[in-house]
C-alpha atoms as a PDB file:
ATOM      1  CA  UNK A   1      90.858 172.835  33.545  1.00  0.00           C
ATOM      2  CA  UNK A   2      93.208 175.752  32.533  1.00  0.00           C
ATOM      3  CA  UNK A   3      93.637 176.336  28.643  1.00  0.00           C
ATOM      4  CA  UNK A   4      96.253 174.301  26.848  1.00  0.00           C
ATOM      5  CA  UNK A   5      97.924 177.420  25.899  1.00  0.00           C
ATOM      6  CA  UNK A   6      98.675 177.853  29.538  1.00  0.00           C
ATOM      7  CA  UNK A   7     100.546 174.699  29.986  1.00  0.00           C
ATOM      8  CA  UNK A   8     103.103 175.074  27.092  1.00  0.00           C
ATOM      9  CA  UNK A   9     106.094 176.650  27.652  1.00  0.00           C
ATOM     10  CA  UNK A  10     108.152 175.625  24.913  1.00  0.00           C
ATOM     11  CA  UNK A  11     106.743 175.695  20.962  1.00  0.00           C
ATOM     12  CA  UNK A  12     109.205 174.083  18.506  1.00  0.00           C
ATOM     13  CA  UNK A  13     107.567 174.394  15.051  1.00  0.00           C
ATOM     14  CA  UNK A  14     108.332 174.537  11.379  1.00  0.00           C
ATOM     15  CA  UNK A  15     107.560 177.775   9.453  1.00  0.00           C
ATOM     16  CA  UNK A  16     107.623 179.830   6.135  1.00  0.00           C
ATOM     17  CA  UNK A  17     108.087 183.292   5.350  1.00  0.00           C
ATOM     18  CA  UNK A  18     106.772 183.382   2.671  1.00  0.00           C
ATOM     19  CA  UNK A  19     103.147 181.700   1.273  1.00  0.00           C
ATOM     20  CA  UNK A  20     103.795 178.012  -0.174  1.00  0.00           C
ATOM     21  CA  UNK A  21     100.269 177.455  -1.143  1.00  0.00           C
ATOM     22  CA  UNK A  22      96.996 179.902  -0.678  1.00  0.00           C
ATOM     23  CA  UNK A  23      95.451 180.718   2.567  1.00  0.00           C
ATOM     24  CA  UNK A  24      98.726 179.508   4.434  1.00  0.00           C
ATOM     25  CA  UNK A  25      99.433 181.368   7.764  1.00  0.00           C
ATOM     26  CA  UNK A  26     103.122 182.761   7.224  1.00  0.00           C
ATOM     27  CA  UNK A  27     105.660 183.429  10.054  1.00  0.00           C
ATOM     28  CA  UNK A  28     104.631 186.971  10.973  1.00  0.00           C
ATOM     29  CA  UNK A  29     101.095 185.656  11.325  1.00  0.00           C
ATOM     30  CA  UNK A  30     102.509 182.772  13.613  1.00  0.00           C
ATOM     31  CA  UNK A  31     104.367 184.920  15.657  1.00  0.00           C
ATOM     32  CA  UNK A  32     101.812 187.552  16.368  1.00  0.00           C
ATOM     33  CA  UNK A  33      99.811 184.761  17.380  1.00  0.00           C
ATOM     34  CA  UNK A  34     102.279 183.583  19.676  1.00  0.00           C
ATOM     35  CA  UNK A  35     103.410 186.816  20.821  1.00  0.00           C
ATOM     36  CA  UNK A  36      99.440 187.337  21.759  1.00  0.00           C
ATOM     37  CA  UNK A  37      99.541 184.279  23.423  1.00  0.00           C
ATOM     38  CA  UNK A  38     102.950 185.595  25.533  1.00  0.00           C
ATOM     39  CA  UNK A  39     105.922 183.993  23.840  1.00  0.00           C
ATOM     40  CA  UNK A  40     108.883 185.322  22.451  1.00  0.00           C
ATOM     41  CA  UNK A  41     111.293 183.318  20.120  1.00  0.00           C
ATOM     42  CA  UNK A  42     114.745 182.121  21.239  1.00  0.00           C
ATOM     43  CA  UNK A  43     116.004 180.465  18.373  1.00  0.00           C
ATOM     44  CA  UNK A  44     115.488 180.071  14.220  1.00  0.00           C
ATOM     45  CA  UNK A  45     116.932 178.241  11.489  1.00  0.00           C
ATOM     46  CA  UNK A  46     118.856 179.753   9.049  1.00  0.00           C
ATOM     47  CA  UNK A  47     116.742 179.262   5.848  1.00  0.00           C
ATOM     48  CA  UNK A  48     115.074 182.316   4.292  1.00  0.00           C
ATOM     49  CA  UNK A  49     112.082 180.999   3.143  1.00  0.00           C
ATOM     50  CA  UNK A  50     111.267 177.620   5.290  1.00  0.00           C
ATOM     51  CA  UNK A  51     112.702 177.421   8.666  1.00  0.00           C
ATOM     52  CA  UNK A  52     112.122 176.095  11.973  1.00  0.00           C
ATOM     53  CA  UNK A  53     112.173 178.049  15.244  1.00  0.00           C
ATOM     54  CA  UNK A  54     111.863 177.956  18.848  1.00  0.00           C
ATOM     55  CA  UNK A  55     109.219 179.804  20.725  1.00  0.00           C
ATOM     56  CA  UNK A  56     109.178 180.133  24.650  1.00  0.00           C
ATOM     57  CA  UNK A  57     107.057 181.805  27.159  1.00  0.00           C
ATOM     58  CA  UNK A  58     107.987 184.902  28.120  1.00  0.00           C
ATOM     59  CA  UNK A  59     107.171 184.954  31.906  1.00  0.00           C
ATOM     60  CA  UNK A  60     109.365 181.543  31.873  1.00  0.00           C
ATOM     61  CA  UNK A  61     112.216 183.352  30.189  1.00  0.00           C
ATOM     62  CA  UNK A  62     112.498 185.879  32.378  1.00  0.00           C
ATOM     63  CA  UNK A  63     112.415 183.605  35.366  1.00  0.00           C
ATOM     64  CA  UNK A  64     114.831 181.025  34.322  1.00  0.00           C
ATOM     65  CA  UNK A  65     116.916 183.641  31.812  1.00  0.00           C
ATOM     66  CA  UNK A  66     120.352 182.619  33.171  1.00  0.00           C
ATOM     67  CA  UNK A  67     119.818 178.731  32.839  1.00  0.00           C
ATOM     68  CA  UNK A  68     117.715 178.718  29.245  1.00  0.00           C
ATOM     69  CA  UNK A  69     120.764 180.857  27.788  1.00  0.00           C
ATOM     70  CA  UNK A  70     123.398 178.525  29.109  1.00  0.00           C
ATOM     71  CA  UNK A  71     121.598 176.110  27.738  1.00  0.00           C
ATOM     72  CA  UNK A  72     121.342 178.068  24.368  1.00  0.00           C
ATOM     73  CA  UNK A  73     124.641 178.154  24.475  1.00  0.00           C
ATOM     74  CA  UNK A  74     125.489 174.574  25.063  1.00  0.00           C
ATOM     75  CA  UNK A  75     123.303 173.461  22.187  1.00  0.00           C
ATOM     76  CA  UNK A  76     125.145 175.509  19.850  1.00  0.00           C
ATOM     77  CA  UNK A  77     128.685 174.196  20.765  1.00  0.00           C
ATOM     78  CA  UNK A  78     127.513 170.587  21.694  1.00  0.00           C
ATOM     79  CA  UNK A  79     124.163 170.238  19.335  1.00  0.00           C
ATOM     80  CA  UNK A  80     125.858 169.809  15.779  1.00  0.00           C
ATOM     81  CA  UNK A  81     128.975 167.964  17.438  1.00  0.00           C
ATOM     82  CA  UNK A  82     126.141 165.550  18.951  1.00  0.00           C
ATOM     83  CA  UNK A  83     124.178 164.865  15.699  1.00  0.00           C
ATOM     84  CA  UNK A  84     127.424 163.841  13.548  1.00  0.00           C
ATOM     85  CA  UNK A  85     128.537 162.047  16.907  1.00  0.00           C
ATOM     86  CA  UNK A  86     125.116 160.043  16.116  1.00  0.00           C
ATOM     87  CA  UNK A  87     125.009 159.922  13.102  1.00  0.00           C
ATOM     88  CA  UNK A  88     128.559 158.286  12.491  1.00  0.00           C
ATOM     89  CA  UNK A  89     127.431 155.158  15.207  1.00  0.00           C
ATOM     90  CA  UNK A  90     124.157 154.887  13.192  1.00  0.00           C
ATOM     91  CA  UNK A  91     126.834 154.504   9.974  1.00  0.00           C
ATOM     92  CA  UNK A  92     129.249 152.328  12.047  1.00  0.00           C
ATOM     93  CA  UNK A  93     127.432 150.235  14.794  1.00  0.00           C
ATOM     94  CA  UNK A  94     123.600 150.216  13.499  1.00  0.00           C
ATOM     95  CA  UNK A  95     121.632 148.563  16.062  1.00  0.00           C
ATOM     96  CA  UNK A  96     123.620 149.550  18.982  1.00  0.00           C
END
Protein backbone atom coordinates (compact mmCIF):
# COMPACT_ATOMS: atom_id res chain seq x y z
CA UNK A 1 0.00 0.00 0.00
CA UNK A 2 1.54 3.40 -1.07
CA UNK A 3 2.09 6.02 1.83
CA UNK A 4 -0.81 8.23 2.77
CA UNK A 5 1.22 11.15 1.89
CA UNK A 6 1.02 9.93 -1.64
CA UNK A 7 -2.66 9.96 -1.92
CA UNK A 8 -3.35 13.60 -0.75
CA UNK A 9 -3.39 16.15 -3.03
CA UNK A 10 -5.08 18.81 -1.35
CA UNK A 11 -4.12 19.88 2.59
CA UNK A 12 -6.54 22.48 4.03
CA UNK A 13 -5.28 23.20 7.58
CA UNK A 14 -5.29 25.80 10.29
CA UNK A 15 -1.95 27.43 11.29
CA UNK A 16 0.04 30.01 13.45
CA UNK A 17 2.92 32.05 12.87
CA UNK A 18 3.78 32.52 15.69
CA UNK A 19 4.08 29.89 19.00
CA UNK A 20 0.61 29.81 21.02
CA UNK A 21 1.83 27.45 23.59
CA UNK A 22 5.49 25.60 23.94
CA UNK A 23 6.73 22.98 21.67
CA UNK A 24 4.01 24.03 18.98
CA UNK A 25 5.12 23.47 15.30
CA UNK A 26 4.66 27.07 13.68
CA UNK A 27 3.88 27.73 9.96
CA UNK A 28 7.43 27.75 8.60
CA UNK A 29 7.90 24.39 10.28
CA UNK A 30 4.56 23.18 8.58
CA UNK A 31 5.46 24.29 5.38
CA UNK A 32 8.93 22.92 5.15
CA UNK A 33 7.34 19.84 6.03
CA UNK A 34 5.00 20.05 3.34
CA UNK A 35 7.26 21.48 0.90
CA UNK A 36 9.51 18.15 1.74
CA UNK A 37 6.67 16.22 1.21
CA UNK A 38 6.10 18.16 -2.50
CA UNK A 39 3.41 20.74 -1.93
CA UNK A 40 3.28 24.23 -2.49
CA UNK A 41 0.53 26.58 -1.02
CA UNK A 42 -2.20 28.17 -3.16
CA UNK A 43 -4.08 30.06 -0.82
CA UNK A 44 -3.93 31.75 3.03
CA UNK A 45 -6.04 33.64 5.22
CA UNK A 46 -5.46 36.97 5.96
CA UNK A 47 -4.71 36.90 9.75
CA UNK A 48 -1.14 37.58 10.90
CA UNK A 49 -0.83 35.43 13.61
CA UNK A 50 -3.56 32.43 13.17
CA UNK A 51 -4.62 31.64 9.74
CA UNK A 52 -5.72 28.94 7.62
CA UNK A 53 -4.22 27.94 4.26
CA UNK A 54 -4.38 25.74 1.39
CA UNK A 55 -1.64 23.39 0.45
CA UNK A 56 -1.57 21.38 -2.93
CA UNK A 57 0.74 19.03 -4.59
CA UNK A 58 2.98 20.35 -6.74
CA UNK A 59 3.17 17.72 -9.57
CA UNK A 60 -0.86 18.16 -9.52
CA UNK A 61 -0.49 21.90 -9.92
CA UNK A 62 1.47 21.86 -12.64
CA UNK A 63 -0.68 19.36 -14.44
CA UNK A 64 -4.02 20.82 -13.88
CA UNK A 65 -2.53 24.71 -13.49
CA UNK A 66 -5.12 26.22 -15.88
CA UNK A 67 -8.28 24.57 -14.20
CA UNK A 68 -7.09 24.89 -10.22
CA UNK A 69 -6.54 28.78 -11.01
CA UNK A 70 -9.91 29.22 -12.61
CA UNK A 71 -11.11 27.70 -9.93
CA UNK A 72 -9.05 30.03 -7.56
CA UNK A 73 -10.53 32.51 -9.16
CA UNK A 74 -14.12 31.54 -8.97
CA UNK A 75 -13.90 31.01 -5.23
CA UNK A 76 -12.81 34.41 -4.70
CA UNK A 77 -15.68 36.13 -6.68
CA UNK A 78 -18.37 33.43 -5.86
CA UNK A 79 -16.97 32.01 -2.26
CA UNK A 80 -17.92 35.05 0.10
CA UNK A 81 -21.10 35.86 -2.15
CA UNK A 82 -22.00 32.01 -1.43
CA UNK A 83 -21.49 32.01 2.39
CA UNK A 84 -23.77 35.26 3.05
CA UNK A 85 -26.08 33.65 0.25
CA UNK A 86 -26.21 30.74 3.05
CA UNK A 87 -26.08 32.23 5.68
CA UNK A 88 -29.14 34.66 5.08
CA UNK A 89 -31.54 31.21 4.23
CA UNK A 90 -30.12 29.70 7.48
CA UNK A 91 -31.51 33.32 9.10
CA UNK A 92 -34.69 33.25 6.91
CA UNK A 93 -35.86 29.63 6.04
CA UNK A 94 -34.00 27.40 8.86
CA UNK A 95 -34.70 23.92 8.08
CA UNK A 96 -34.94 24.23 4.44
Amino acid sequence: MRDVKDQVYLIHIEVESQEVWPGQKIESDILALAKGMGFITIANGAHKIQRDIILIRESWYNANRARILTLLHLSKRMGPLLSKMLLAKARFAPGL
